[in-house]
N, C-alpha and C. Protein backbone atom coordinates (compact mmCIF):
# COMPACT_ATOMS: atom_id res chain seq x y z
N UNK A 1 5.61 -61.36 16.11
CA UNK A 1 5.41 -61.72 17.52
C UNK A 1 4.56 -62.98 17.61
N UNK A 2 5.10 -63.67 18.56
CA UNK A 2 4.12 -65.01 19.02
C UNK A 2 2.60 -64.95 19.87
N UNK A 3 1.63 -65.66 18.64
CA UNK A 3 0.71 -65.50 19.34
C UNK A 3 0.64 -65.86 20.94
N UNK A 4 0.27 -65.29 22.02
CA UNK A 4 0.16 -65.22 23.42
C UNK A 4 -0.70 -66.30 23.36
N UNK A 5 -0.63 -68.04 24.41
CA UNK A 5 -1.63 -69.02 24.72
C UNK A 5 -2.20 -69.08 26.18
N UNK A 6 -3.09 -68.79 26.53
CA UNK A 6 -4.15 -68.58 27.12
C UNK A 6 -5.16 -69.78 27.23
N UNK A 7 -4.91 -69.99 28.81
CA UNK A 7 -6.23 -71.14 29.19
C UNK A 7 -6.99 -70.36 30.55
N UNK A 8 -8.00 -70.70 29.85
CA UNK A 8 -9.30 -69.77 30.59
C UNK A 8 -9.78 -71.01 31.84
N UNK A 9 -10.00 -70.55 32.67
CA UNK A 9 -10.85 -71.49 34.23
C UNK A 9 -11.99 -70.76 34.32
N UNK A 10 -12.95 -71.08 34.12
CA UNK A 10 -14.38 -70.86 34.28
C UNK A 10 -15.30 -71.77 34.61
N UNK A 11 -16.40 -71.88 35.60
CA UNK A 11 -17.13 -73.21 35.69
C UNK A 11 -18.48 -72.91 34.99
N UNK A 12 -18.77 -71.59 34.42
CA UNK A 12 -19.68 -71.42 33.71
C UNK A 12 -19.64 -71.46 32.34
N UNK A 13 -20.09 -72.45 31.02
CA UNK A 13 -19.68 -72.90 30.10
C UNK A 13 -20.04 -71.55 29.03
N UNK A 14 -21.44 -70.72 29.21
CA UNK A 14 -21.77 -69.29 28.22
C UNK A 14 -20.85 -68.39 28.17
N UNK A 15 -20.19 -68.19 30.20
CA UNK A 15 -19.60 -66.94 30.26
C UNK A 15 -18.00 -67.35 29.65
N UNK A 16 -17.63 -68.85 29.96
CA UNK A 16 -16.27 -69.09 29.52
C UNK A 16 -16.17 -69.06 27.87
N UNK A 17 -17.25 -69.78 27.18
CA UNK A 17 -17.56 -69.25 25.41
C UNK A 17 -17.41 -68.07 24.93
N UNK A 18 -17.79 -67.22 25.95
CA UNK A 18 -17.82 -65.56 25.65
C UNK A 18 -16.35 -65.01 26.15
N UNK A 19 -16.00 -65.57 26.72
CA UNK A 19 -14.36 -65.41 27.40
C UNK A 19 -13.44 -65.73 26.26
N UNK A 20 -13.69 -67.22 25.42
CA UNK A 20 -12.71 -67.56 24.30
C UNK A 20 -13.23 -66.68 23.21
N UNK A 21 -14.27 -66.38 22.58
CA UNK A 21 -14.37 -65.76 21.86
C UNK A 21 -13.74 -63.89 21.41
N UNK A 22 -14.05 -63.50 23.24
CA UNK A 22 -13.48 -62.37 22.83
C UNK A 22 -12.07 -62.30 22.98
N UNK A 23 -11.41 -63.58 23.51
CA UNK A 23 -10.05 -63.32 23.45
C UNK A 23 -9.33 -63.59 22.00
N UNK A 24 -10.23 -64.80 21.48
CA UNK A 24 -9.62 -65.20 19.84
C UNK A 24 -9.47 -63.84 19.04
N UNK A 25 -10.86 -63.36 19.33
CA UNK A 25 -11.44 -61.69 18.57
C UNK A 25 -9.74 -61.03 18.51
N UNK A 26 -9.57 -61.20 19.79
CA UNK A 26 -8.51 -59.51 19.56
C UNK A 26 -6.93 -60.22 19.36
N UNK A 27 -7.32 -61.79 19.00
CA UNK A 27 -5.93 -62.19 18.68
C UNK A 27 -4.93 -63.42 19.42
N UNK A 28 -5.34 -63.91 20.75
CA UNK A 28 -5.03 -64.80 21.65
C UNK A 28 -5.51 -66.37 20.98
N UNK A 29 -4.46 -66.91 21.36
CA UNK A 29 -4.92 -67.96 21.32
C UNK A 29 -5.33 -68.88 22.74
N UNK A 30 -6.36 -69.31 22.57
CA UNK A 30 -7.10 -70.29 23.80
C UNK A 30 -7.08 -71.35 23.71
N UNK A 31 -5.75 -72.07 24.06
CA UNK A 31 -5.15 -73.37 24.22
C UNK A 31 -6.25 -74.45 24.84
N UNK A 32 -7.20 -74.05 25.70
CA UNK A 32 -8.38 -74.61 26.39
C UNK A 32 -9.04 -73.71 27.35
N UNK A 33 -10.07 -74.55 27.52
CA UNK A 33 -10.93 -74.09 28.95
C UNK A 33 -11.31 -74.86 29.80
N UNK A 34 -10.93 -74.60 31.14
CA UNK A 34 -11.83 -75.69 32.41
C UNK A 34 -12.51 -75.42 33.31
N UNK A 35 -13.12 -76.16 33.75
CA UNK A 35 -14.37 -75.55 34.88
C UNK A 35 -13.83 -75.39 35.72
N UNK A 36 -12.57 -75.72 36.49
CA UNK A 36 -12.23 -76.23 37.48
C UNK A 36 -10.63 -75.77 37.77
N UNK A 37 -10.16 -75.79 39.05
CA UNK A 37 -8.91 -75.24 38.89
C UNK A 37 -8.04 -76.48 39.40
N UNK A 38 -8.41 -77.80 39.55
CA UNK A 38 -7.63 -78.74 39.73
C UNK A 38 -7.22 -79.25 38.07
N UNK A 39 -8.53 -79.17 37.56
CA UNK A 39 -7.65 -79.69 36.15
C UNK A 39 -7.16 -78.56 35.34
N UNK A 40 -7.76 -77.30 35.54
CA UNK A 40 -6.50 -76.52 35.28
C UNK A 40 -4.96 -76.50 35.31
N UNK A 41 -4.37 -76.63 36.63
CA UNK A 41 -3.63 -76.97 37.28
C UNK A 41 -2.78 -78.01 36.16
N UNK A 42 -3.64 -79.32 36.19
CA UNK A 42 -2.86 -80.07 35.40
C UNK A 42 -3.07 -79.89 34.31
N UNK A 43 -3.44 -78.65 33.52
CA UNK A 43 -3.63 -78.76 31.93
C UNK A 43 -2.24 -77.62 31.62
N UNK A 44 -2.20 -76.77 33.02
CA UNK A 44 -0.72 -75.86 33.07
C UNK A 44 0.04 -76.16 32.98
N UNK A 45 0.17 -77.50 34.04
CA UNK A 45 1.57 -78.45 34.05
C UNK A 45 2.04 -78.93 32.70
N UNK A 46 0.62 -79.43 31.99
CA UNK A 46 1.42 -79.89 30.87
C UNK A 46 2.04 -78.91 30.11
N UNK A 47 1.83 -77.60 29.93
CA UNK A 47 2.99 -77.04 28.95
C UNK A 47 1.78 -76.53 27.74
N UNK A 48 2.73 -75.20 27.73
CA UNK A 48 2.08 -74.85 26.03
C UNK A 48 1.05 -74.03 26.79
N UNK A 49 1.27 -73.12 27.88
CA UNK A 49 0.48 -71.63 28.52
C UNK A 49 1.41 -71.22 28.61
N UNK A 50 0.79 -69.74 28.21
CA UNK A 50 1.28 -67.94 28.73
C UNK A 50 0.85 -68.02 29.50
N UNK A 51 -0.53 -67.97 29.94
CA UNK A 51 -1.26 -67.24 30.83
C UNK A 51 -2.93 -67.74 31.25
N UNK A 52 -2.40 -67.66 32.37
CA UNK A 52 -4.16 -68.20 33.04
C UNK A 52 -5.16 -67.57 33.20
N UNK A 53 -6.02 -67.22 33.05
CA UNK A 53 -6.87 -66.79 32.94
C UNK A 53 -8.30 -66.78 34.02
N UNK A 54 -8.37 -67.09 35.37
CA UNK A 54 -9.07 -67.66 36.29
C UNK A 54 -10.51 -67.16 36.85
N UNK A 55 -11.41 -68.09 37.05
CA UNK A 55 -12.47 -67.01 37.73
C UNK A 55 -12.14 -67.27 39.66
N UNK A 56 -12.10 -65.78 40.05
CA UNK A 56 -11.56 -65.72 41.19
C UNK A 56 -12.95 -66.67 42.28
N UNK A 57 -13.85 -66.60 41.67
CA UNK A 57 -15.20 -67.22 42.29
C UNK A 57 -14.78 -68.89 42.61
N UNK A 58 -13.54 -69.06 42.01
CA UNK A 58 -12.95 -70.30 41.93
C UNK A 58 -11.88 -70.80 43.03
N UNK A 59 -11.38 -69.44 43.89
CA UNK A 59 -10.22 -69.52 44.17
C UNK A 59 -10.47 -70.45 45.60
N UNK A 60 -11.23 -71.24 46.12
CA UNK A 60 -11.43 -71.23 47.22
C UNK A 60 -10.90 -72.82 47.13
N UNK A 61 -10.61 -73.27 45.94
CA UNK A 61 -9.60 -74.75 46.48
C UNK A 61 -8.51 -74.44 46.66
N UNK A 62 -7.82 -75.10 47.22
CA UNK A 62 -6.67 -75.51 48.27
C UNK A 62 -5.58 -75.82 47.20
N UNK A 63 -4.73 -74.69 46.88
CA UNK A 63 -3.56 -74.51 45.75
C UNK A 63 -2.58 -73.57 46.64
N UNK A 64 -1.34 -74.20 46.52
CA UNK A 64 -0.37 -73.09 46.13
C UNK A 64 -0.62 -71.94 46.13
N UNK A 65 -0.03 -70.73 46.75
CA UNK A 65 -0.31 -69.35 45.49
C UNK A 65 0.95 -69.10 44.95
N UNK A 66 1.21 -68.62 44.10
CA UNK A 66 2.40 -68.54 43.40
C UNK A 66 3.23 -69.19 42.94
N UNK A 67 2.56 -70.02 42.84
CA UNK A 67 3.06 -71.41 42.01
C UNK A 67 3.86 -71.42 40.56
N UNK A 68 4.91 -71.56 39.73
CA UNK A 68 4.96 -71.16 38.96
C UNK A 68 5.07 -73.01 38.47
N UNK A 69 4.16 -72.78 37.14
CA UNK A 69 3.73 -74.24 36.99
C UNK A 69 4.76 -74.13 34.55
């Protein structure tokens, strides 16, 4: 099976470290991390994510919902 790639959005840099770590732990790979969900956004677009990973504390910019990127 293909490792699952995973980009984490966090604007806190300890809790997002602790986010990649325990995801590497159980096997994920963490393609990146951003503070932010605009450059998220464009780090999705480019390609090469499973799955986002978001802090909802984030959700309050002005996106799409259901965007499939």
């Amino acid at each position: 099976m293909e490792t699952q790639k995973i980009l984490v959005v966090e604007d806190e840099a300890l809790v997002a470290e602790d986010i990649r770590d325990t995801l590497e732990s159980l096997g994920f790979e963490v393609v990146d991390v951003c503070a932010s969900g605009e450059v998220a956004v464009a780090r999705a677009e480019a390609g090469g994510v499973d799955l986002v990973l978001m802090d909802l504390s984030l959700i309050h910019m002005t996106l799409p919902t259901n965007r499939e990127v």
